[in-house]
Protein backbone atom coordinates (compact mmCIF):
# COMPACT_ATOMS: atom_id res chain seq x y z
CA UNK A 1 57.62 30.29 52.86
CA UNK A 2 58.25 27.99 49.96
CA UNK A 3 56.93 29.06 46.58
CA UNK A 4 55.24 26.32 44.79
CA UNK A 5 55.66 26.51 40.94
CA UNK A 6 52.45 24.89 38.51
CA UNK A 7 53.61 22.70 35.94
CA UNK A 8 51.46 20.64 34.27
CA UNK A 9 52.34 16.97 33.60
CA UNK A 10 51.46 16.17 29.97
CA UNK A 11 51.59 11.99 29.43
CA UNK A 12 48.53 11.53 27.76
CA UNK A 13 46.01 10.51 30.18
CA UNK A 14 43.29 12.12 29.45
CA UNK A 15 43.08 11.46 25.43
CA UNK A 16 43.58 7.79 25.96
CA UNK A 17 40.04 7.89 27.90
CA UNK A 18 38.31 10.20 25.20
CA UNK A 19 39.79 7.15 22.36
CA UNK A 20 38.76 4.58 24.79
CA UNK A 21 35.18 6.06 25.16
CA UNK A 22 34.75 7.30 21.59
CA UNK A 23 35.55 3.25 20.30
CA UNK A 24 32.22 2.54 22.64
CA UNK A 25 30.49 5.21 21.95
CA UNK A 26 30.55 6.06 17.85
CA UNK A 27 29.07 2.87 17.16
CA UNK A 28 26.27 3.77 19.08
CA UNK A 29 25.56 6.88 17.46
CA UNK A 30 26.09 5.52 13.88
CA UNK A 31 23.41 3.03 14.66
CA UNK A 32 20.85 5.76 15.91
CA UNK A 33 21.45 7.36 13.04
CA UNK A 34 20.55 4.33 10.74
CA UNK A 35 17.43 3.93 12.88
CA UNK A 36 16.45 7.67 12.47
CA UNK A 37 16.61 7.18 9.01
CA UNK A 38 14.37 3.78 9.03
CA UNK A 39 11.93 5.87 11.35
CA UNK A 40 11.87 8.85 9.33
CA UNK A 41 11.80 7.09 5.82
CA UNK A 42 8.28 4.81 6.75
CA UNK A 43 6.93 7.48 7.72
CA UNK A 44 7.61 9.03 4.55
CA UNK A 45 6.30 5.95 2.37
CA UNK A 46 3.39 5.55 4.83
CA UNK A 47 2.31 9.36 3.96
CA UNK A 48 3.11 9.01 -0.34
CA UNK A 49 0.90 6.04 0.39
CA UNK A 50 -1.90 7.81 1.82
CA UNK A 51 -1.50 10.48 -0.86
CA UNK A 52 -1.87 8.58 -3.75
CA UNK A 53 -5.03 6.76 -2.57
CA UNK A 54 -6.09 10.16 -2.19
CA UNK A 55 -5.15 11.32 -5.48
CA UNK A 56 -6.92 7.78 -6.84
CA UNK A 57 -10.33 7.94 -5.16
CA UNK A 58 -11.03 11.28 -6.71
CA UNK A 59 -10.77 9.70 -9.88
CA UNK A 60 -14.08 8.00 -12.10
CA UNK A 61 -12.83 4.79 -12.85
CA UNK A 62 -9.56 2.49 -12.49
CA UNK A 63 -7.62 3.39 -15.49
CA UNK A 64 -7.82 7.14 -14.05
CA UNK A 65 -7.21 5.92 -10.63
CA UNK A 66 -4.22 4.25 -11.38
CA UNK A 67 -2.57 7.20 -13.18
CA UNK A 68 -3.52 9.40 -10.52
CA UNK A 69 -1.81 7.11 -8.35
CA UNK A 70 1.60 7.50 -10.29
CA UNK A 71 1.76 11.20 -10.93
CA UNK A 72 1.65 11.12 -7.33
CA UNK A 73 4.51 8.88 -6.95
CA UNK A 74 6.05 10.70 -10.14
CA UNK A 75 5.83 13.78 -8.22
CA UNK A 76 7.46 12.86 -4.98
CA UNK A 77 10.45 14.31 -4.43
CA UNK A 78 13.56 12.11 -3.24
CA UNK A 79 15.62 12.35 -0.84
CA UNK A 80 19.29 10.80 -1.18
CA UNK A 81 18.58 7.61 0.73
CA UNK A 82 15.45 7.02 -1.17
CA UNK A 83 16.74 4.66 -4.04
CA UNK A 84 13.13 3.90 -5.38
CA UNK A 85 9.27 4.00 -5.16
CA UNK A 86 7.37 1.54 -6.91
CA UNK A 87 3.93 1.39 -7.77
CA UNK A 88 3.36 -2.30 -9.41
CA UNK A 89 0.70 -2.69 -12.22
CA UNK A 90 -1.75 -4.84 -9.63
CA UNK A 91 -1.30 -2.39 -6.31
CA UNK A 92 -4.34 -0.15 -7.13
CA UNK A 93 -7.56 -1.97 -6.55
CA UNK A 94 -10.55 0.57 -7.39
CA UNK A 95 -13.72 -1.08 -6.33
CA UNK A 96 -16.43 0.46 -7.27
CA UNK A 97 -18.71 -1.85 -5.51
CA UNK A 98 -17.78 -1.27 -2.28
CA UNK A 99 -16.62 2.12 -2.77
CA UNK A 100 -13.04 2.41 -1.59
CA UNK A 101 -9.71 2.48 -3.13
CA UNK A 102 -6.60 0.68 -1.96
CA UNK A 103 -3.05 1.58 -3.05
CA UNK A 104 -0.07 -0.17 -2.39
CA UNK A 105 3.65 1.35 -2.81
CA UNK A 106 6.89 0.05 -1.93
CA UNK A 107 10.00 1.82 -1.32
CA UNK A 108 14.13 0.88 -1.08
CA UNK A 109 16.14 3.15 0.87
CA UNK A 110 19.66 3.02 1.50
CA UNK A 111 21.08 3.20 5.05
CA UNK A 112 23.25 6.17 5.49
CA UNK A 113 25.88 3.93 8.10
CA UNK A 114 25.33 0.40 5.88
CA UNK A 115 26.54 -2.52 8.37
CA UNK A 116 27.59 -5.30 7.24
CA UNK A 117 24.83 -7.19 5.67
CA UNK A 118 22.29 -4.46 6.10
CA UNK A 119 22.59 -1.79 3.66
CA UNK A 120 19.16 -1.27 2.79
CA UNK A 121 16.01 -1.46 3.60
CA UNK A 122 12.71 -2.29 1.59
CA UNK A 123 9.13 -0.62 3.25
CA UNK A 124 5.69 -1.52 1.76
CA UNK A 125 2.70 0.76 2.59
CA UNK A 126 -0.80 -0.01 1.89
CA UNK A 127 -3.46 2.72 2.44
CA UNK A 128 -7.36 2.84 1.30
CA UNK A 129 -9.63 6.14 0.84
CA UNK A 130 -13.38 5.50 0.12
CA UNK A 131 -13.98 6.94 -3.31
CA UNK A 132 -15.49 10.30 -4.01
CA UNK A 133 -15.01 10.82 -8.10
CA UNK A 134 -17.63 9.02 -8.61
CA UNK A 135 -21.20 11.02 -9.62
CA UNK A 136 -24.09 10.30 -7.57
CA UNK A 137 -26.86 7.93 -8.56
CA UNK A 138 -29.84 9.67 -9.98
């Protein structure tokens, strides 16, 4: 009987097909992760939204709406790919009339994987609360 001896035959083979798959495959994660991040960041400015018209309708008129409206903004905390939130002078509309308050808020945030010509990304939320700071009629 002829003994058999186990060598193994080390040329490569096998990490050329890991580099090979990686050079398809890390692009594609690198871009789920930008998307994650787009996903996960409107969300975000779609809820500080929501919260600030909150924060505004409780308030009795438009100058105390609109503060409202920032110290809610003031108070969000960022993450690192947030770069800014922005409340413009003309985004709170308090209507007394009709009862409701709209707030709108924009926000930059900075991809984590920037490609080339897409390194950011600018979301606008707009969110309206009827208005409950108001006293009743007598």
């Amino acid at each position: 009987m002829s003994r058999r001896t186990t060598s193994r035959n080390f040329t490569g083979g096998s990490l050329i097909e890991v580099l090979c798959g990686a050079m398809f495959f890390l692009p594609i994660a690198l871009l789920s992760l930008d998307l994650i991040t787009v996903v996960l960041t409107n969300q975000m400015n779609d809820h500080l939204a929501k919260d600030a018209a909150r924060a505004a309708a409780n308030q009795q008129d438009a100058v105390h709406a609109r503060l409202a409206a920032q110290k809610t903004i003031d108070n969000f905390l960022n993450s690192p790919v947030v770069r800014k939130v922005e409340l413009k002078p003309g985004n709170v509309n308090f209507d007394g009339v009709n009862g409701q308050v709209a707030v709108e808020l924009s926000m930059s945030v900075a991809l984590p994987v920037p490609f080339p010509g897409f390194d950011s990304a600018k979301f606008t939320a707009r969110s309206i609360e009827p208005i409950v700071g108001t006293p009743a009629a007598l």
